[in-house]
Protein backbone atom coordinates (compact mmCIF):
# COMPACT_ATOMS: atom_id res chain seq x y z
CA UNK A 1 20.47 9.04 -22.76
CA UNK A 2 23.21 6.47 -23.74
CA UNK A 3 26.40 7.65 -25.20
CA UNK A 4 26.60 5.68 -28.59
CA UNK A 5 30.53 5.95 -28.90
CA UNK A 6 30.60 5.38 -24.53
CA UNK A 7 33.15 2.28 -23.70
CA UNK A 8 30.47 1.64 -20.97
CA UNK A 9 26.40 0.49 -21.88
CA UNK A 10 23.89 1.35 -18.65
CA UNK A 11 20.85 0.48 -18.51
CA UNK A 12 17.47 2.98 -17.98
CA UNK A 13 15.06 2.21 -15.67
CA UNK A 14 11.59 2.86 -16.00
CA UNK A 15 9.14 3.01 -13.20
CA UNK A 16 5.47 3.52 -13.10
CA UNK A 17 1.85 2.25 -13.03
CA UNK A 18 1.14 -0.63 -14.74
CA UNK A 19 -0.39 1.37 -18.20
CA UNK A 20 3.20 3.74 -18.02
CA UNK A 21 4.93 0.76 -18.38
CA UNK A 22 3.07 -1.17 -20.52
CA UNK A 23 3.49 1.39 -23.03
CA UNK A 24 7.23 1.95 -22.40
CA UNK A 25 7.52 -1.82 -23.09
CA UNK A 26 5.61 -1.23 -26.29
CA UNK A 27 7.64 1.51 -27.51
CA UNK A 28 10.59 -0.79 -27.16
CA UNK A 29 8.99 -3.72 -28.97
CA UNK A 30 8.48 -0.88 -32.05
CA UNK A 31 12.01 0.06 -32.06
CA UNK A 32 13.61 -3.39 -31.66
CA UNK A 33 14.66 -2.96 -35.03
CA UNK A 34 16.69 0.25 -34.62
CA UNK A 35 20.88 0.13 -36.68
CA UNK A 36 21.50 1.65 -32.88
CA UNK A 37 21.80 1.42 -29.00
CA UNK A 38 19.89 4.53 -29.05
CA UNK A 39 17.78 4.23 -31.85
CA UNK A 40 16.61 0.25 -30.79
CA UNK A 41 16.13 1.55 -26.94
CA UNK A 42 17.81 -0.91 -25.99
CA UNK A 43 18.46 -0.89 -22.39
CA UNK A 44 15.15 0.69 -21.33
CA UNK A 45 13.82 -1.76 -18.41
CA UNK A 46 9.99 -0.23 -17.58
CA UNK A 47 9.21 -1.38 -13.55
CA UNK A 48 6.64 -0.48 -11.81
CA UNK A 49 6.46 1.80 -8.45
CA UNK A 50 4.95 1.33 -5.53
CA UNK A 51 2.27 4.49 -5.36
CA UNK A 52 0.36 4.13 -8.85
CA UNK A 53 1.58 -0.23 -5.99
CA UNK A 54 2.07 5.36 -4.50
CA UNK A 55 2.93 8.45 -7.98
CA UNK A 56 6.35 9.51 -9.78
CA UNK A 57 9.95 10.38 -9.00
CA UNK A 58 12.91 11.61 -11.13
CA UNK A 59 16.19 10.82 -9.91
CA UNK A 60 18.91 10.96 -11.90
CA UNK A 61 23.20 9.36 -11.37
CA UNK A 62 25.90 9.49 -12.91
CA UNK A 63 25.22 5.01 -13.54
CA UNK A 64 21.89 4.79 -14.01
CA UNK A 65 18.94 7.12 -14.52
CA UNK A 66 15.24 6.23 -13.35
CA UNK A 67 12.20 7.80 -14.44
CA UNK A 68 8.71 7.08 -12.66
CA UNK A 69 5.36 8.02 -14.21
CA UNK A 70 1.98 7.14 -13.30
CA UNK A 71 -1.70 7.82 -12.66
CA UNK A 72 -2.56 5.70 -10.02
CA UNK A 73 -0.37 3.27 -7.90
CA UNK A 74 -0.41 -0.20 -6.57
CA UNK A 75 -0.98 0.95 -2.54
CA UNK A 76 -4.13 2.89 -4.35
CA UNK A 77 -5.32 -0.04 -6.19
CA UNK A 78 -4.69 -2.56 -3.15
CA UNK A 79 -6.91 -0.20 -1.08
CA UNK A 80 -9.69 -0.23 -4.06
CA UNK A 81 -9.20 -3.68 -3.91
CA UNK A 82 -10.29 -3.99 -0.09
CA UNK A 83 -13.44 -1.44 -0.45
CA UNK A 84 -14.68 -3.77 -3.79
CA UNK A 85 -14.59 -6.40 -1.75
CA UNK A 86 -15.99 -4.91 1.45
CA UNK A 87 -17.05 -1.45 0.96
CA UNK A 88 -21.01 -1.29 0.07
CA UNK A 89 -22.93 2.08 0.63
CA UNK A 90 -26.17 -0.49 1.22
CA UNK A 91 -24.99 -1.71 4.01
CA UNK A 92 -25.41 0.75 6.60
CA UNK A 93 -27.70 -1.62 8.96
CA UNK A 94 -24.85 -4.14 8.69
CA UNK A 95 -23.18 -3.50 12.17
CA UNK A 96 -19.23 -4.20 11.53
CA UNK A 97 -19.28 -3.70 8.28
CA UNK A 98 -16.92 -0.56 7.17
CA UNK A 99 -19.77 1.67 5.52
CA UNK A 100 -21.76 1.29 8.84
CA UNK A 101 -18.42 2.36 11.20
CA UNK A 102 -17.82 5.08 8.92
CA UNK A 103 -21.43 6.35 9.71
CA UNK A 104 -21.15 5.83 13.12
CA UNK A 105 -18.27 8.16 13.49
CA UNK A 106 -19.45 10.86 10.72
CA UNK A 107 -16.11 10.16 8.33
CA UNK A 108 -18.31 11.95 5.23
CA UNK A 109 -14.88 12.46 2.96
CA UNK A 110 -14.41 8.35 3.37
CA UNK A 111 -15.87 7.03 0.03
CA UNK A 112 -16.69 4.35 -2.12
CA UNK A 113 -13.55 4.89 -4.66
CA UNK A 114 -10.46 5.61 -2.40
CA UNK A 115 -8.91 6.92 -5.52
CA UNK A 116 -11.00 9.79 -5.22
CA UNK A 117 -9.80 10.77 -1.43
CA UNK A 118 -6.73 8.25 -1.02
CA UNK A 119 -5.60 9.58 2.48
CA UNK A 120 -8.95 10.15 3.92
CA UNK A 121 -9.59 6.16 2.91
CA UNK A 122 -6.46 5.49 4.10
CA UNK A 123 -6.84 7.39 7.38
CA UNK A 124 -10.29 5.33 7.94
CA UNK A 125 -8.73 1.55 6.74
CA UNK A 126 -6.04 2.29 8.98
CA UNK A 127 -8.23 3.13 12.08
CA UNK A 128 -10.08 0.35 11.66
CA UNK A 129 -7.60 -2.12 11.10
CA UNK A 130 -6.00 -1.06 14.44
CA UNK A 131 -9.54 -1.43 16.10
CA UNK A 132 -10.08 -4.56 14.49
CA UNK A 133 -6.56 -5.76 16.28
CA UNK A 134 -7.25 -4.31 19.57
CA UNK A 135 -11.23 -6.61 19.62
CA UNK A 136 -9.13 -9.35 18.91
CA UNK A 137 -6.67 -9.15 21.14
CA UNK A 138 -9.11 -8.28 23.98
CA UNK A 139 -10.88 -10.88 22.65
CA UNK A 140 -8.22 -13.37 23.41
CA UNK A 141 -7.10 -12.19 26.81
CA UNK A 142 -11.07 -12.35 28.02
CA UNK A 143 -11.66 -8.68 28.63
CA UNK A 144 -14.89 -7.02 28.21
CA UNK A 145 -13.82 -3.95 27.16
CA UNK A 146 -10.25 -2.20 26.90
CA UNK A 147 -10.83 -1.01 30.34
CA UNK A 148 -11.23 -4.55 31.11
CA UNK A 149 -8.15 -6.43 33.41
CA UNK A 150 -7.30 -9.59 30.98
CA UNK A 151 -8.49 -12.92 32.71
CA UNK A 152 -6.56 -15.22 30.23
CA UNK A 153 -2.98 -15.62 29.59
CA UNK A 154 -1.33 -12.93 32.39
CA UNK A 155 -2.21 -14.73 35.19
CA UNK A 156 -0.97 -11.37 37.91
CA UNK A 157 -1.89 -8.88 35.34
CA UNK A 158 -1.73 -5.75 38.29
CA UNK A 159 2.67 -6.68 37.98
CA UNK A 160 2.91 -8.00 34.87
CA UNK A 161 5.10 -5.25 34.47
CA UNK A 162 7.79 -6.55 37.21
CA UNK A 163 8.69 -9.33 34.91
CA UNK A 164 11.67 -8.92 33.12
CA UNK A 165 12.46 -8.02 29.69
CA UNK A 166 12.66 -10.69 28.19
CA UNK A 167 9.14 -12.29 29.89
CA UNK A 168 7.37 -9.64 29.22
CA UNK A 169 8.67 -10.12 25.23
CA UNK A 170 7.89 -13.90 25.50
CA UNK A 171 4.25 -13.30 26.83
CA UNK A 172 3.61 -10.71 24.16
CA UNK A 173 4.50 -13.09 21.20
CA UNK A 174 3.04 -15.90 22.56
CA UNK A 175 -0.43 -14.07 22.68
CA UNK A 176 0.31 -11.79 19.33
CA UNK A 177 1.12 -15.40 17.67
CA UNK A 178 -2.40 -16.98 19.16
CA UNK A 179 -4.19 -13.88 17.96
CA UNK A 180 -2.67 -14.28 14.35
CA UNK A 181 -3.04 -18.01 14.32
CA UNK A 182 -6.66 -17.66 15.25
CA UNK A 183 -7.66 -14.64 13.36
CA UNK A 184 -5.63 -13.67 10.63
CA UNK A 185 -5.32 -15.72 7.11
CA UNK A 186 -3.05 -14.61 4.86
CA UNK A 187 -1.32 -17.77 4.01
CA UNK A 188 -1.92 -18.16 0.46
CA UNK A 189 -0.11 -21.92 0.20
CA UNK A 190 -2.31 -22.85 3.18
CA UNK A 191 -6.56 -22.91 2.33
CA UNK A 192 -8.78 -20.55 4.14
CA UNK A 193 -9.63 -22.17 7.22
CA UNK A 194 -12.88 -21.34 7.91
CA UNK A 195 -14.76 -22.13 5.04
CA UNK A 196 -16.98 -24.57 7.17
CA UNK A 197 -17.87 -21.39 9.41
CA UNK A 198 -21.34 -20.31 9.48
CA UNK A 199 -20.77 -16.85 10.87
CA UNK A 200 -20.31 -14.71 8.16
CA UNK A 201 -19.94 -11.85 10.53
CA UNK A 202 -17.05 -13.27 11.92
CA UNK A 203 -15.58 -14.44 8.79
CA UNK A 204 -16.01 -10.67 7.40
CA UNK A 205 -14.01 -9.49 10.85
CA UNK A 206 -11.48 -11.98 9.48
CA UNK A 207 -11.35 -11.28 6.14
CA UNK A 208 -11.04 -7.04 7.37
CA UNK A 209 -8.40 -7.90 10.10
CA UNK A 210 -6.45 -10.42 7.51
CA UNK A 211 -5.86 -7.66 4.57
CA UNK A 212 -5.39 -5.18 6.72
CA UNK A 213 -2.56 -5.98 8.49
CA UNK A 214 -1.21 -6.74 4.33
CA UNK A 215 -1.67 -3.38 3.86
CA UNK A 216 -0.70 -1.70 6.72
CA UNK A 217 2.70 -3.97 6.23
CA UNK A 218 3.12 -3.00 3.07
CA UNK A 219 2.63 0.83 3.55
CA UNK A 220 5.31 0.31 6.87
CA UNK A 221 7.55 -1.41 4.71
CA UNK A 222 7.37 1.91 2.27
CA UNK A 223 8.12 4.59 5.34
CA UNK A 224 10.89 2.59 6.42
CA UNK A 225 12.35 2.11 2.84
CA UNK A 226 12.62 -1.45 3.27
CA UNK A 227 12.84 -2.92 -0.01
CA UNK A 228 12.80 -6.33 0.89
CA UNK A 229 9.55 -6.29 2.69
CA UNK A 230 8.08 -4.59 -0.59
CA UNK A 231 9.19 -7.14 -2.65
CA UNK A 232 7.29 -9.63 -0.37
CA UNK A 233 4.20 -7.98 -0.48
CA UNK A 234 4.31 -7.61 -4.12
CA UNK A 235 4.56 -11.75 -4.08
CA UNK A 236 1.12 -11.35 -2.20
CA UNK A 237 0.05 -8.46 -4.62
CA UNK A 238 -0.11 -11.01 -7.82
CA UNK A 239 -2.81 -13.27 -7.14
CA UNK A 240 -4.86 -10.64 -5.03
CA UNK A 241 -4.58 -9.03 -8.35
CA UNK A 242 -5.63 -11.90 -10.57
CA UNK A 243 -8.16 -13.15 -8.69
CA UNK A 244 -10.05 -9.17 -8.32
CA UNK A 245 -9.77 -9.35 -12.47
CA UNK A 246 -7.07 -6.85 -12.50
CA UNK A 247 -5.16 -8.68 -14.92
CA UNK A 248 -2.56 -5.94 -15.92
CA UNK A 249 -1.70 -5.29 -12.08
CA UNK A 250 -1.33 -9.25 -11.76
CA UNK A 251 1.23 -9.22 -14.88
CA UNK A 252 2.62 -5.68 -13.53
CA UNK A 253 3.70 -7.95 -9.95
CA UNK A 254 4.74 -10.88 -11.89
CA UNK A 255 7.12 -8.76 -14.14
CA UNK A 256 8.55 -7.45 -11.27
CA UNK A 257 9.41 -10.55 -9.71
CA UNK A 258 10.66 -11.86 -12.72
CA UNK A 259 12.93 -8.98 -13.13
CA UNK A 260 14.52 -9.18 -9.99
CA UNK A 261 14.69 -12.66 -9.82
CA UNK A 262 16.19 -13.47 -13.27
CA UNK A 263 16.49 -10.93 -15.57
CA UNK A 264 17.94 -8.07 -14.35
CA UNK A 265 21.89 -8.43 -13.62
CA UNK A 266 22.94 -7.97 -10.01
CA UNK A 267 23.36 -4.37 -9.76
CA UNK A 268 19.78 -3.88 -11.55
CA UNK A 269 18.42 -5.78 -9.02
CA UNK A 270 19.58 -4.08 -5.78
CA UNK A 271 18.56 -0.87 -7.64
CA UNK A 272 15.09 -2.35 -8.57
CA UNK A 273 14.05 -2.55 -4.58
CA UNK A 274 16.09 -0.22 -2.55
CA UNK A 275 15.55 2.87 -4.88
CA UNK A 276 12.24 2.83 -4.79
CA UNK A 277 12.19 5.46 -1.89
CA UNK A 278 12.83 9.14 -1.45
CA UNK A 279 13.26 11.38 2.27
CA UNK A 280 12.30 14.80 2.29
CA UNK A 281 12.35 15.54 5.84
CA UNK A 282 15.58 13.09 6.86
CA UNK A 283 13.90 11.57 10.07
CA UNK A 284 13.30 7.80 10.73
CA UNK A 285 10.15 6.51 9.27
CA UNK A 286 9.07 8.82 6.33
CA UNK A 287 9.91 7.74 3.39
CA UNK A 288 7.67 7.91 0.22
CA UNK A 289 7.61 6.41 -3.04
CA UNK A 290 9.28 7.72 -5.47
CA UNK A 291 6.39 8.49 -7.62
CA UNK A 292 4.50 10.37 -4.85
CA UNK A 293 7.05 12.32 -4.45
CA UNK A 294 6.93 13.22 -7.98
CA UNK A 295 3.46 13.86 -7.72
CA UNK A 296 4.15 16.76 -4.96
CA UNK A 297 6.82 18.13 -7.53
CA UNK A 298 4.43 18.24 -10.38
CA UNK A 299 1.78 19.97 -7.71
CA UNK A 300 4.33 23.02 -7.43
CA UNK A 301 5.46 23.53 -11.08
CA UNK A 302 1.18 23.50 -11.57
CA UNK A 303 1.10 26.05 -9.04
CA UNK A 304 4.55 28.18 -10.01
CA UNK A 305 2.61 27.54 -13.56
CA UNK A 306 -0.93 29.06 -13.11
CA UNK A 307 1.04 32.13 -10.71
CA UNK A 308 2.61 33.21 -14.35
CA UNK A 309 -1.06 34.40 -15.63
CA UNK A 310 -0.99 36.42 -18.76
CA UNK A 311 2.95 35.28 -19.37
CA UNK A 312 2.31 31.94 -20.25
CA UNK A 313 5.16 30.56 -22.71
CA UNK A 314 6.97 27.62 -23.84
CA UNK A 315 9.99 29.43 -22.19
CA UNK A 316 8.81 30.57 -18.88
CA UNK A 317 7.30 27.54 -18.36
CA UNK A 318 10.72 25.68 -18.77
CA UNK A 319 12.07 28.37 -16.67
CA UNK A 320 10.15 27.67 -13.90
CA UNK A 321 10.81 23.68 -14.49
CA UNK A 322 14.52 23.96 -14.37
CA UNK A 323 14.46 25.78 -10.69
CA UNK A 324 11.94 23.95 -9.29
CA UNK A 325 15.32 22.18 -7.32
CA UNK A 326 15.60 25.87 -5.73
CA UNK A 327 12.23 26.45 -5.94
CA UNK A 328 11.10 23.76 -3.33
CA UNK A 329 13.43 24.84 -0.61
CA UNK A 330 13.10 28.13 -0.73
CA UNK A 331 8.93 28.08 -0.33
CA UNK A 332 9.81 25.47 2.51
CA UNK A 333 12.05 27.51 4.39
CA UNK A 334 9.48 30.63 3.77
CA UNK A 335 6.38 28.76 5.27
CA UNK A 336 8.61 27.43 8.05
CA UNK A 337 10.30 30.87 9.39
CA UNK A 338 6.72 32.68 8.76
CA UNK A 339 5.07 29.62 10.68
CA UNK A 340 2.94 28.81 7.96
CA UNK A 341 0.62 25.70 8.57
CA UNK A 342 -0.47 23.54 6.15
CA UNK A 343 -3.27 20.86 6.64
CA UNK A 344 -2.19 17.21 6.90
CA UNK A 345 -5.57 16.01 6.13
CA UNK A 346 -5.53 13.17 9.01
CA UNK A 347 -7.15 13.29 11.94
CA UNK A 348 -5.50 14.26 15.17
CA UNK A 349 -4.98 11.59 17.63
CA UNK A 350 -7.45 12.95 20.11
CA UNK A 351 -10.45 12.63 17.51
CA UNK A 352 -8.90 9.18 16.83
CA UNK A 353 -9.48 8.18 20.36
CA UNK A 354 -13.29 8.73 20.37
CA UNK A 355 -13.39 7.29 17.53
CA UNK A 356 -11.58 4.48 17.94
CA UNK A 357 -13.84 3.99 21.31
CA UNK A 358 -16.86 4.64 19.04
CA UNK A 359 -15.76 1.42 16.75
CA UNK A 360 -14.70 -0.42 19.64
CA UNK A 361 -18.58 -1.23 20.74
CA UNK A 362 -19.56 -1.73 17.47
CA UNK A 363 -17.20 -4.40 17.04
CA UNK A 364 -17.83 -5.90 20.46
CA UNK A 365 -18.53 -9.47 19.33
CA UNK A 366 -17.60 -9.87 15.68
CA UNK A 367 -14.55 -12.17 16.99
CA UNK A 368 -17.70 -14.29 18.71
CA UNK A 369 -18.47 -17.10 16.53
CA UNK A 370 -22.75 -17.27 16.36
CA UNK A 371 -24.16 -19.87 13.99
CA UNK A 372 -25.71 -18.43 10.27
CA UNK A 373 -25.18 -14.89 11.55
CA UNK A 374 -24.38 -12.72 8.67
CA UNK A 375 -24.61 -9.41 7.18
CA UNK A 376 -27.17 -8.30 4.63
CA UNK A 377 -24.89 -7.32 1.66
CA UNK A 378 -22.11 -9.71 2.72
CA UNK A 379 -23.76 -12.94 2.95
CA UNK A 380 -20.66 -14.46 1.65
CA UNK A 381 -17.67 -12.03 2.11
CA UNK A 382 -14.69 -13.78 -0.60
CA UNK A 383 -11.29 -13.88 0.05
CA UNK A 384 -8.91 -12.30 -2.74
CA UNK A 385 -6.06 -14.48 -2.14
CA UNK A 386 -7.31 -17.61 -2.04
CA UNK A 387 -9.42 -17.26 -5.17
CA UNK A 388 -7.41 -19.24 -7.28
CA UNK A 389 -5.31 -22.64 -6.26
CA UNK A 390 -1.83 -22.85 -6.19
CA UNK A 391 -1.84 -24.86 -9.09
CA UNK A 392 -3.55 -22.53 -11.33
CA UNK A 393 -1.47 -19.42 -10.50
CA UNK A 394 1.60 -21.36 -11.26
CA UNK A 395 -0.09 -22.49 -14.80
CA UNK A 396 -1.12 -18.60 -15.24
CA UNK A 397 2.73 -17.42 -13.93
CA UNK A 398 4.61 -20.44 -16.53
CA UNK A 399 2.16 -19.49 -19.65
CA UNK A 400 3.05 -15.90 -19.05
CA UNK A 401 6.50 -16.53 -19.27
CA UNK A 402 6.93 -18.59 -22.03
CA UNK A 403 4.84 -15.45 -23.98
């Protein structure tokens, strides 16, 4: 809390979901007429997170405190986002579509609500996003199959390998730039280009291909606590999120961008998008949100909790809060001496190679283009970003503002 008689005014930053901080910002608006700092709240700036956009952290400095609740985050919604839009349980005969893959390589725990079992979804979007990439690419180098020598492009593919560095780097973005330029379209200033297509098949491919390489950015740009990625793929968050009628999420982005764009000073800012992240194991490439992590924290004091039985008091229980900092360690460096294992819930990468060889000859010609092919219960599959026009997302942004 502020010191009322400190030299020195900080402000509080408060991260969350979108409701969290929707009713921080109301609390504020009720004290606005507070004789004090303290009593007015003044200084309180709710932000959102990135996992409930993934849960909650508490960190505390000696400058500036910041507080993260939530119940479900933005990476969650995105995901629910994707199955709305292509997710049906009624379309099983629809070969491509993700309800029929899932099928076809028995993922039961995958379901219709990923809020329900994020990393199993999660583990499945992923796998076929990466399957999705690999048609497409073998698509565009003329192979068969991924056993397949490519008959486009690397002309000697048996010594492709003898070229030099720098070659072998020019072929591979020249063909990874063909592939996006062809098949991805996530361009929101530019129209979807294949709204002339008749193949709805392919233009469900696209669509699967298109967001998931979004969301597979955004969740890299959240392991390697790279704030300025985030911040770009919250730009592509707000009219995803306005155009899938999640109209709080929308505002949620747009007062986030607005924040650390204009509002917040300097120093607010930097804080805004590179603390955002937390390390528990100190290794490249695993970082987590902030609220996640507070989600794991709040899974121990449950446990340390319910473990009291009979002796459940105001005072133990705030006992067993104030050394959850020991707490943690101490359990982790139990179950790591005793060799304790605990279950990751992903699949291991064996599994994910027959599977991923499963999905590969179901999605053997969805990069094709075949005239008024389509699938049953996609007949039409949308886009979420290019719902709305330029033009009226700016209208939506200024009228927004000026409230």
């Amino acid at each position: 809390m502020v010191k009322e008689e400190s030299a020195s005014f900080y402000s509080i930053l408060v991260g969350g979901d979108q409701l969290t901080a929707a009713r921080a910002r109301s609390a504020i608006k009720g004290k606005m007429n507070g004789h004090t700092h303290p009593q007015a709240l003044s200084g309180i700036v709710p932000v959102a997170e990135d996992w409930h956009a993934k849960a909650n952290f508490l960190g505390v400095s000696n400058i500036i405190h910041f507080i993260s609740f939530s119940n479900i985050n933005h990476l969650v919604v995105l995901l629910q986002l994707i199955f709305r839009y292509y997710y049906s349980t009624q379309s099983a005969g629809d070969h491509g579509s993700l309800y029929q893959l899932r099928n076809c390589i028995g993922r039961t725990n995958v379901v219709k609500k990923p809020l329900d079992n994020f990393n199993a979804c999660d583990d499945f979007f992923v796998l076929i996003v990466e399957c999705h990439i690999l048609t497409a690419a073998m698509d565009m180098l003329g192979m068969e199959n991924i056993n397949s020598v490519p008959s486009k492009y690397i002309t000697d593919p048996e010594n492709v390998w003898m070229l030099t560095t720098e070659e072998r780097k020019t072929l591979l973005l020249t063909i990874s730039t063909n592939i996006f330029d062809s098949f991805v379209d996530i361009l929101f200033h530019k129209p979807a280009t294949d709204d002339n297509c008749t193949d709805k098949v392919h233009i469900y491919a696209k669509r699967i291909l298109s967001l998931g390489c979004f969301y597979m950015e955004y969740s890299d740009a959240i392991r390697e606590g790279d704030g300025g990625r985030v911040l770009r793929c919250w730009r592509y968050l707000l009219p995803m999120f306005r155009s899938s009628g999640r109209k709080n999420y929308a505002l949620e982005s747009l007062n986030l961008l607005v924040q650390h764009d204009f509002t917040l000073s300097p120093r607010q800012a930097t804080e805004l998008i590179w603390s955002r992240f937390v390390n528990t194991k100190g290794l490249k490439g695993t970082n987590i949100p902030n609220d996640l992590h507070m989600e794991h924290l709040n899974r121990l004091v449950k446990t340390s909790i319910s473990g009291l039985g009979a002796n459940k008091t105001v005072n133990s229980i705030m006992k067993v809060s104030k050394v959850l900092h020991v707490l943690s360690p101490v359990l982790n460096n139990f179950d790591t001496e005793n060799e304790v294992a605990h279950e990751s819930g992903r699949h291991q990468k064996a599994s994910e190679m027959k599977d991923m060889r499963i999905i590969l000859n179901e999605l053997t010609s969805v990069f094709k283009v075949f005239p008024n092919r389509c699938h049953t219960f996609f007949p039409n599959p949308r886009h979420p970003l290019h719902a709305h026009s330029t033009v009226a997302i700016k209208k939506w942004i200024i009228a927004h503002i000026k409230n």
